[in-house]
N, C-alpha and C. Protein backbone atom coordinates (compact mmCIF):
# COMPACT_ATOMS: atom_id res chain seq x y z
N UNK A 1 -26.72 4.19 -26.16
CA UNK A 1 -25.75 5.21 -25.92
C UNK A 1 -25.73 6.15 -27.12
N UNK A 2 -25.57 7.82 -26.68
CA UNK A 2 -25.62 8.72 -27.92
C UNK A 2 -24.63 9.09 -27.53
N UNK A 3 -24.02 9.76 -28.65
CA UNK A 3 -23.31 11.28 -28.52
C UNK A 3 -23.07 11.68 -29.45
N UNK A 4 -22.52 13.12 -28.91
CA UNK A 4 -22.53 14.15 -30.45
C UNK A 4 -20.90 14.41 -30.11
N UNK A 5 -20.37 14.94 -31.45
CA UNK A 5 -19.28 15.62 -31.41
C UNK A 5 -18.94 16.68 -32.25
N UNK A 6 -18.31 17.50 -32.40
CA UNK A 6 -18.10 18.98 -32.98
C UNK A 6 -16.86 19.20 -33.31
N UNK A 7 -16.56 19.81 -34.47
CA UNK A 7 -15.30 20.23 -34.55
C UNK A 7 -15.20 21.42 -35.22
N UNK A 8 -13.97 22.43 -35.18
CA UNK A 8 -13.95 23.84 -35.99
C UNK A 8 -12.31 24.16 -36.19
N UNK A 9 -12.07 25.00 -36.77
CA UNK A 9 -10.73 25.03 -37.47
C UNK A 9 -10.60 25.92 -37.47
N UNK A 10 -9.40 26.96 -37.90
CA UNK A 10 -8.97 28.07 -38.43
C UNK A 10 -7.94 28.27 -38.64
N UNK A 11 -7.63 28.71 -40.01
CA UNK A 11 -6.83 29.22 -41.15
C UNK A 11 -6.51 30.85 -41.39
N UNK A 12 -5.15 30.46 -41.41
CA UNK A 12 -4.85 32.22 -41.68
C UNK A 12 -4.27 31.86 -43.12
N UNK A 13 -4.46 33.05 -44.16
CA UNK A 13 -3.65 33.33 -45.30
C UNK A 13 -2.39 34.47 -45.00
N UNK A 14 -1.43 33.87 -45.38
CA UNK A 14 -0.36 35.11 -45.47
C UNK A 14 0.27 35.61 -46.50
N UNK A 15 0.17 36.83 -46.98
CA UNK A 15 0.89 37.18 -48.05
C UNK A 15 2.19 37.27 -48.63
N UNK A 16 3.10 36.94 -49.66
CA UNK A 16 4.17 37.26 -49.34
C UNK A 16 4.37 38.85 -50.16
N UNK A 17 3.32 39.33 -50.41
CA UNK A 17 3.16 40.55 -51.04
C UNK A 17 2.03 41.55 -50.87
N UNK A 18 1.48 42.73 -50.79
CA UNK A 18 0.39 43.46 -51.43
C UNK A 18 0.17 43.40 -52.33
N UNK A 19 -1.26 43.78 -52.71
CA UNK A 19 -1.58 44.54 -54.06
C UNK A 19 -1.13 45.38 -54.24
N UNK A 20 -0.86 45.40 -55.54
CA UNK A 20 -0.64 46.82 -55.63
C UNK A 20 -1.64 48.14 -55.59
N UNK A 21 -1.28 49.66 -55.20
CA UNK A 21 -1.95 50.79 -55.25
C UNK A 21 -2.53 50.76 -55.73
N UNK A 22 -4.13 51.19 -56.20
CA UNK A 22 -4.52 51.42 -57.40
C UNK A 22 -3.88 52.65 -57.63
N UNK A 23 -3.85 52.93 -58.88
CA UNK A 23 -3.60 54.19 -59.50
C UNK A 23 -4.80 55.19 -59.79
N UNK A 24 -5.56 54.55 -59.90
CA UNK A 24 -7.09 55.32 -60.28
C UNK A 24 -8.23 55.53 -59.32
N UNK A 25 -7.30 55.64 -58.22
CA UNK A 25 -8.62 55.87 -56.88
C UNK A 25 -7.82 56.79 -56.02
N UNK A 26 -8.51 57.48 -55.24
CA UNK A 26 -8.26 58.35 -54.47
C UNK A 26 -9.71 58.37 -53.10
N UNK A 27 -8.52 58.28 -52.05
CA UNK A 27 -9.81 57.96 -51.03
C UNK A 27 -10.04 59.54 -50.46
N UNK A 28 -10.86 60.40 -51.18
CA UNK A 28 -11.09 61.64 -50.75
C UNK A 28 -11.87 61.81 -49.16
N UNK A 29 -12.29 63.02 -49.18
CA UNK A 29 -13.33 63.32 -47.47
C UNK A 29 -14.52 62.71 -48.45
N UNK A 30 -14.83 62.31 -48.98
CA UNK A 30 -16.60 62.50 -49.64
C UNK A 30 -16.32 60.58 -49.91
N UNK A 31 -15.41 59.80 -50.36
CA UNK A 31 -15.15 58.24 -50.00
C UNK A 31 -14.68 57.98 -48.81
N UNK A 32 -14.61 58.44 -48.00
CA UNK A 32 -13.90 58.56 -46.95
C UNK A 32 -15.50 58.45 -46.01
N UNK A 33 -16.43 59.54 -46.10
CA UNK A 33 -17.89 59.60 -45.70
C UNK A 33 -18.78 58.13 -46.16
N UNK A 34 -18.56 58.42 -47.08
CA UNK A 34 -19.59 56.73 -48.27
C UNK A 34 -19.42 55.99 -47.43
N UNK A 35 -17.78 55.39 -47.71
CA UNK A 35 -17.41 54.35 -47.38
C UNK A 35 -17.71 53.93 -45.62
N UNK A 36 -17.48 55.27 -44.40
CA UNK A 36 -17.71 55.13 -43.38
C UNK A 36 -19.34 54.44 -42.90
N UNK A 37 -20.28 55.25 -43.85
CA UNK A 37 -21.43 55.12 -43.73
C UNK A 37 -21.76 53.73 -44.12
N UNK A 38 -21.25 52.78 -45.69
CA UNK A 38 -21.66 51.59 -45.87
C UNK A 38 -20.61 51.07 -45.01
N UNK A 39 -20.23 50.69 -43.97
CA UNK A 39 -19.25 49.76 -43.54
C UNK A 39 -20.24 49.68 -41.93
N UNK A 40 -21.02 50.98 -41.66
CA UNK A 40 -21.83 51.04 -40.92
C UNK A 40 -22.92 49.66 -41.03
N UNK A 41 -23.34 49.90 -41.51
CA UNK A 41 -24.80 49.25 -42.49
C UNK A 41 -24.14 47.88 -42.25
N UNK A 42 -22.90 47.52 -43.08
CA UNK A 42 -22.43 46.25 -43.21
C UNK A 42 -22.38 45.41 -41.77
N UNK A 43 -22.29 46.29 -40.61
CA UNK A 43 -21.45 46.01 -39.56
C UNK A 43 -22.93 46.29 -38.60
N UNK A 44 -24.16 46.27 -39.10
CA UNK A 44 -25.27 46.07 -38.06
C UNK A 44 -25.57 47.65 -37.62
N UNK A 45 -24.76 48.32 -37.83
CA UNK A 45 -24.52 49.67 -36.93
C UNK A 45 -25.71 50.67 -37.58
N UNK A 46 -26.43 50.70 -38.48
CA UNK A 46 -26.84 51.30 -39.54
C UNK A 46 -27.79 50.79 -40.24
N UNK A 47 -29.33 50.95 -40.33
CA UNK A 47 -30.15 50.69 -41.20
C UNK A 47 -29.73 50.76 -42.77
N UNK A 48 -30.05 50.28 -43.63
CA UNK A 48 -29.76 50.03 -45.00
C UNK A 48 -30.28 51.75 -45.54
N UNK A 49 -31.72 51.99 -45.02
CA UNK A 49 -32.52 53.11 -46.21
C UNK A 49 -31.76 54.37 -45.72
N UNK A 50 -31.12 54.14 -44.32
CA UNK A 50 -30.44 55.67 -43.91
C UNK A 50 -29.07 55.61 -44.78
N UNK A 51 -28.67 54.77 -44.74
CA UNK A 51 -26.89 54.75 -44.65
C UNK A 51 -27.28 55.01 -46.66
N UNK A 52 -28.10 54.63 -47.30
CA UNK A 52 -28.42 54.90 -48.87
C UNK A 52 -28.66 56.09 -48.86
N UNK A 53 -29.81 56.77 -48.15
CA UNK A 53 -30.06 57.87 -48.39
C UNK A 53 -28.89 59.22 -48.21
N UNK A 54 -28.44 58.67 -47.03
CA UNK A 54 -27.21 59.82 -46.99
C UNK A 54 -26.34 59.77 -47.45
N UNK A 55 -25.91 58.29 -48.56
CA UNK A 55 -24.83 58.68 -49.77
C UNK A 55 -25.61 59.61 -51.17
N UNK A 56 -26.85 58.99 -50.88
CA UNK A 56 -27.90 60.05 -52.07
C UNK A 56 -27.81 61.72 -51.94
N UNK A 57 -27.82 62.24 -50.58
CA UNK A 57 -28.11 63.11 -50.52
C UNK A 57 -26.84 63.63 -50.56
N UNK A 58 -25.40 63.12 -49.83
CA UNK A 58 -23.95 63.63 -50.18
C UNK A 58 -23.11 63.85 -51.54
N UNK A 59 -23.90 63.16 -52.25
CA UNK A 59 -23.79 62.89 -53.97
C UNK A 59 -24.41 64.02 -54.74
N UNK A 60 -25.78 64.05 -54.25
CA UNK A 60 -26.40 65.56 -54.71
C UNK A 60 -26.25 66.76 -53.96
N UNK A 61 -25.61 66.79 -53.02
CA UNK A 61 -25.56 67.93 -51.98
C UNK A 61 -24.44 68.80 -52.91
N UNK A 62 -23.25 67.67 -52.84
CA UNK A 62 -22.23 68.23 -53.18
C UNK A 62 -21.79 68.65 -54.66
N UNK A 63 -22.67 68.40 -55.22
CA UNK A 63 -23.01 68.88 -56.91
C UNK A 63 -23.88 69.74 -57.26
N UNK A 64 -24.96 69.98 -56.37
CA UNK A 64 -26.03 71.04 -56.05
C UNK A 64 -27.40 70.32 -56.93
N UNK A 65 -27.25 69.21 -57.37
CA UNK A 65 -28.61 68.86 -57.95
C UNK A 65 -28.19 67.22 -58.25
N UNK A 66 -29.10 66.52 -59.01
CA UNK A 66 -28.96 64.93 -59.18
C UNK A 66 -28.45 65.39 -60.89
N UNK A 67 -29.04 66.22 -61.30
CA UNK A 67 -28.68 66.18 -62.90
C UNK A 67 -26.92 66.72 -63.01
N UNK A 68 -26.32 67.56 -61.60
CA UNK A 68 -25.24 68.22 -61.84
C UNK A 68 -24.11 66.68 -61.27
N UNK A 69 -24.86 65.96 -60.29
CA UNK A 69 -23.73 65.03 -60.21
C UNK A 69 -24.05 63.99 -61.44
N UNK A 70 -25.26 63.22 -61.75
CA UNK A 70 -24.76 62.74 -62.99
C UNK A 70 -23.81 63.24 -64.07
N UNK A 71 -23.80 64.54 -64.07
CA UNK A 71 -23.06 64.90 -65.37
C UNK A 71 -21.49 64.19 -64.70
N UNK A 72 -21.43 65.05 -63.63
CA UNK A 72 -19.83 65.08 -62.87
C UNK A 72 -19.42 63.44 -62.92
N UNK A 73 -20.45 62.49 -62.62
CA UNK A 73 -20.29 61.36 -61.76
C UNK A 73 -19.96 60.07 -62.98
N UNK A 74 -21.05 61.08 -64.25
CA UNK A 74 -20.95 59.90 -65.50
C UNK A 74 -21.94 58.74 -65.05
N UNK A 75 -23.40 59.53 -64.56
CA UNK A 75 -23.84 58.19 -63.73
C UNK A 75 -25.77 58.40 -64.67
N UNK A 76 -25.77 57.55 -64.99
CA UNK A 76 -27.46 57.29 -65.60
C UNK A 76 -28.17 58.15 -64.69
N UNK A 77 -29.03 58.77 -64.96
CA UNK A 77 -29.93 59.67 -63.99
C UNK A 77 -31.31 58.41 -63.54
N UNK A 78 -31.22 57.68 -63.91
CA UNK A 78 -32.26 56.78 -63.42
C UNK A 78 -31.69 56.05 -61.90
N UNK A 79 -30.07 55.64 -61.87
CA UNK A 79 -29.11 55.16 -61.47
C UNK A 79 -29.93 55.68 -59.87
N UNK A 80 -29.53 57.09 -60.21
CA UNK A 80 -29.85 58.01 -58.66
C UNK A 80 -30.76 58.29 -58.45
N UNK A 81 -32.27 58.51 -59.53
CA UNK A 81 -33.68 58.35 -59.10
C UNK A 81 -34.28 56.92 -58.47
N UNK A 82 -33.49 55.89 -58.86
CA UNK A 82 -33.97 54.55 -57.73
C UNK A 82 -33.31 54.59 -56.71
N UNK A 83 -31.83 54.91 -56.76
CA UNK A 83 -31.42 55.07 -55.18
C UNK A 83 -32.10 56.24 -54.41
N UNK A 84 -32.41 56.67 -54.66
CA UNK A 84 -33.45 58.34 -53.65
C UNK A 84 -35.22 57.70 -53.02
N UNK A 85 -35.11 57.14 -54.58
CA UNK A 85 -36.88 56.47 -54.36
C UNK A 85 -36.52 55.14 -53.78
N UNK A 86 -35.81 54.38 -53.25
CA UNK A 86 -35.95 53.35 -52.44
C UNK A 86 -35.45 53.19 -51.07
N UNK A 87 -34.62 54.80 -50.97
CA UNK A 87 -34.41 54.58 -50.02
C UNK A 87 -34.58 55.64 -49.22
N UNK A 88 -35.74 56.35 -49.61
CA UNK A 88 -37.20 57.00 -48.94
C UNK A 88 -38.28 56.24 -48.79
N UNK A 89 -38.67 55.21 -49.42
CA UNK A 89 -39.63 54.54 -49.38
C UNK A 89 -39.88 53.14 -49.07
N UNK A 90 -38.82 53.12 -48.77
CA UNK A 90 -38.54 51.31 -48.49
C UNK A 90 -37.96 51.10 -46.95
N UNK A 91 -38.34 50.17 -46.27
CA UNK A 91 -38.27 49.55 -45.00
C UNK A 91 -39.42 49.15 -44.36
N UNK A 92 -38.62 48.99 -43.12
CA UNK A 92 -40.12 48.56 -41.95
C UNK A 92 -39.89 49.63 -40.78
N UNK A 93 -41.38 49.50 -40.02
CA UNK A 93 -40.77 50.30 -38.81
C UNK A 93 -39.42 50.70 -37.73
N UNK A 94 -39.14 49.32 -38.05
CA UNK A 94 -37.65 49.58 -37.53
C UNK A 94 -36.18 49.88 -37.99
N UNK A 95 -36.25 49.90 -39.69
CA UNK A 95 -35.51 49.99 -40.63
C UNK A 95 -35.88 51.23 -41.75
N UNK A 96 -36.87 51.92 -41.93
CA UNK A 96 -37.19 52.96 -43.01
C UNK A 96 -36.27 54.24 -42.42
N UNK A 97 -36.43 55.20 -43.11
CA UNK A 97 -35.48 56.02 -42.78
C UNK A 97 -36.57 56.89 -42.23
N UNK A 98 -38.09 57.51 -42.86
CA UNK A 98 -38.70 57.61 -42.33
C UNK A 98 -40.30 57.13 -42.84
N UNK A 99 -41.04 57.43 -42.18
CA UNK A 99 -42.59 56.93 -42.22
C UNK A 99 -43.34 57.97 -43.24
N UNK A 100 -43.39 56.90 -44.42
CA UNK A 100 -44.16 57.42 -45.82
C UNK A 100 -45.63 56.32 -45.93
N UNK A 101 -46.78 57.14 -46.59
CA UNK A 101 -47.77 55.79 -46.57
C UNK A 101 -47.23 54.71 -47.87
N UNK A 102 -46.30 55.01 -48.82
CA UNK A 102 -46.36 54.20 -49.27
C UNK A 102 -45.13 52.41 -48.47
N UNK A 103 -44.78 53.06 -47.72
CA UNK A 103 -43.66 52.30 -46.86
C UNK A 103 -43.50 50.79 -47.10
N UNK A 104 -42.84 50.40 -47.84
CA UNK A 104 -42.87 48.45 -47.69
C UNK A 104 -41.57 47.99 -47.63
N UNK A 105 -41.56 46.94 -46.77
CA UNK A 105 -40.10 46.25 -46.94
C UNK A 105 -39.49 46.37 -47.61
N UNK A 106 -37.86 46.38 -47.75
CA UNK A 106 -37.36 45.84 -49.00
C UNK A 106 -37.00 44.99 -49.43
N UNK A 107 -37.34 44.48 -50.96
CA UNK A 107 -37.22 43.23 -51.17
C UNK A 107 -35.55 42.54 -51.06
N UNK A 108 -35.67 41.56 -51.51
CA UNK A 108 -34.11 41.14 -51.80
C UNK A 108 -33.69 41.66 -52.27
N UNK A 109 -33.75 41.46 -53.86
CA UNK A 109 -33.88 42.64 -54.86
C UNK A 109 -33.31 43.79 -54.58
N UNK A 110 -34.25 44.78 -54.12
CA UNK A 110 -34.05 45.71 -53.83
C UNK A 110 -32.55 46.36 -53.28
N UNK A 111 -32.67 45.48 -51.82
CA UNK A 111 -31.43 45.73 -50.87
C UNK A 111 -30.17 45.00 -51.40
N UNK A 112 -30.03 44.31 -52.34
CA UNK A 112 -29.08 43.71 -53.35
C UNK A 112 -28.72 44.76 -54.37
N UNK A 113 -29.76 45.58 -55.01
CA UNK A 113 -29.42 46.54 -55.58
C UNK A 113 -28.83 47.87 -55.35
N UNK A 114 -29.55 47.84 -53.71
CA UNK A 114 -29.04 48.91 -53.17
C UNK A 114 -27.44 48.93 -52.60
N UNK A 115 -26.95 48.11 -52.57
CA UNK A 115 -25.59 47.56 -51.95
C UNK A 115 -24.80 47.61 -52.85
N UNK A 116 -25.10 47.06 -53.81
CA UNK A 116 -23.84 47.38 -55.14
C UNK A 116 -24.21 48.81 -55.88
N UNK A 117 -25.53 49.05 -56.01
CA UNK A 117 -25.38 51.23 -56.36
C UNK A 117 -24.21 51.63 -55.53
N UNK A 118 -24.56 51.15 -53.88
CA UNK A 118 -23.44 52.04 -53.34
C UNK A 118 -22.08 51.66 -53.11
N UNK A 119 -21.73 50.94 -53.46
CA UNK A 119 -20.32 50.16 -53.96
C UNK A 119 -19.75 50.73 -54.98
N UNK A 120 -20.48 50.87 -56.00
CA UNK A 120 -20.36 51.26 -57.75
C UNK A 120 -20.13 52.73 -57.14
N UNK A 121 -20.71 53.35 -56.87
CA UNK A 121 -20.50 54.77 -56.74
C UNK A 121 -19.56 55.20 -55.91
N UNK A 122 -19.41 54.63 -54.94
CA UNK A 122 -18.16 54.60 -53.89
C UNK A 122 -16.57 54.35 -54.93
N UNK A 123 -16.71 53.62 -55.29
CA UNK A 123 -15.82 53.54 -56.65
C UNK A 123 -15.52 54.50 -57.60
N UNK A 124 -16.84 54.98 -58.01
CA UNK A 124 -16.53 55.90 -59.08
C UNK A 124 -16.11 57.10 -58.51
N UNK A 125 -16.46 57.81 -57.03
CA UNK A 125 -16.39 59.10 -56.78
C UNK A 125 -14.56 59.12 -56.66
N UNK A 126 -14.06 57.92 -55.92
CA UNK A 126 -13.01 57.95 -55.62
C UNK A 126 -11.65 57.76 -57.07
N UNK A 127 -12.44 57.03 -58.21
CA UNK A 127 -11.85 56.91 -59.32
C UNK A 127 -12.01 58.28 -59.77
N UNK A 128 -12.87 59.72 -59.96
CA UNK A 128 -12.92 60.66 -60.45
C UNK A 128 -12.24 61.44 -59.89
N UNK A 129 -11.85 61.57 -58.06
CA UNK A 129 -11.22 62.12 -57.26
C UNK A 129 -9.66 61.71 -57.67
N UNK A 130 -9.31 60.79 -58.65
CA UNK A 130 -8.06 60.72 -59.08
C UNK A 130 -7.46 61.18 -60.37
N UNK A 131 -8.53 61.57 -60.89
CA UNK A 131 -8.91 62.04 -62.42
C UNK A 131 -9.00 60.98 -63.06
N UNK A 132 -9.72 59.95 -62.70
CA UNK A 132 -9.96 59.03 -63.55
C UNK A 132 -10.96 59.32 -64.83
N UNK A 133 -11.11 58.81 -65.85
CA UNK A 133 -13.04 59.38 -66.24
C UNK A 133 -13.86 58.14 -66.66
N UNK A 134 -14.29 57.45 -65.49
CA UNK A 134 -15.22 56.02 -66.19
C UNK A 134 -16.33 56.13 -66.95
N UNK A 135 -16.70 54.59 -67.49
CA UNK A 135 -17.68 55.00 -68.67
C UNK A 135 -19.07 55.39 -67.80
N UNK A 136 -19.99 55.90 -68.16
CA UNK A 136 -21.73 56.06 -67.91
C UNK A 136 -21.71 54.23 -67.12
N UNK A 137 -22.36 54.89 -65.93
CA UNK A 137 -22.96 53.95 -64.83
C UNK A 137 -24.48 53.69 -65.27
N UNK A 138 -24.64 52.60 -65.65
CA UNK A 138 -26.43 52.93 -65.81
C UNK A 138 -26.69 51.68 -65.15
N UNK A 139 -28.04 51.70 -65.10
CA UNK A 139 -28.72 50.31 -64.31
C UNK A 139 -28.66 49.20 -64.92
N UNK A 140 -28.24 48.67 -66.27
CA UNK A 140 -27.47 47.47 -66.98
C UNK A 140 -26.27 46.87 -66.09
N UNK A 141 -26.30 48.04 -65.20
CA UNK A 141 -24.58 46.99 -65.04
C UNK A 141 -24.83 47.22 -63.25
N UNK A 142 -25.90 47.27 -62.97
CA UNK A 142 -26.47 46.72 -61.17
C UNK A 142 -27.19 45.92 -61.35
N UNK A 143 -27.47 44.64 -60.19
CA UNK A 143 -28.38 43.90 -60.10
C UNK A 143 -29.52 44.23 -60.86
N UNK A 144 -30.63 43.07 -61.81
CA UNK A 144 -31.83 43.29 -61.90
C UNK A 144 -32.92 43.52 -60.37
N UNK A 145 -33.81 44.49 -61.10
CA UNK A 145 -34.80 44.59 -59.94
C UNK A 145 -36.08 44.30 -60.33
């Protein structure tokens, strides 16, 4: 004689409070965009190299160059030359944003790095949109790649 058996649970937490506000963030139209776009991605809805590239390109669009939002952004200029170059050049046929010969998966690595760039920056635009002024973002303080 066999058998199997199974069991599962669930737990709610309840608060007897919020957090508090931050004071140093502001969810502007431009975190408001980011954030829509990575929650995409998070949620299946959204390839990784698109939903990167179009915080890359909303970041430099809206500063008119990569050197004018680093200045604005306080962000390493290398910071935003790997987010542009990986996420033009990285995926698979069913995931790249588009078809380059140099085209390859992305590694762990990579898409680990790419997830917290756009976290970190999602952060900072909305901390500057409050007049915050954080320190220089550089690639020391994202995942190694």
């Amino acid at each position: 004689m066999t058998g199997r058996s199974s069991f599962s649970a669930t737990g709610q937490v309840t608060w007897k409070t919020y957090p508090a506000v931050p004071t140093n963030f502001t969810a502007d139209p431009d975190v408001v965009s980011l954030w829509t776009r990575f929650e995409g991605f998070k949620s299946g809805r959204e390839p990784l190299a698109s939903m990167a590239y179009f915080c890359f390109t909303l970041l430099k669009n809206r500063h008119g160059s990569i050197d004018a939002a680093r200045k604005v952004l306080a962000v390493d200029k290398a910071v935003l030359k790997k987010l542009g170059e990986l996420s033009t050049n990285r995926g698979d046929a069913s995931t790249a944003r588009k078809m380059t010969p140099d085209l390859a998966p992305f590694t762990t690595a990579e898409a680990q790095w790419l997830e917290a760039a756009i976290r970190a920056l999602i952060r900072r635009v909305g901390e500057i949109a409050s007049g915050h002024s954080p320190l220089q973002l550089t690639m020391k303080q994202l995942p190694q790649l």
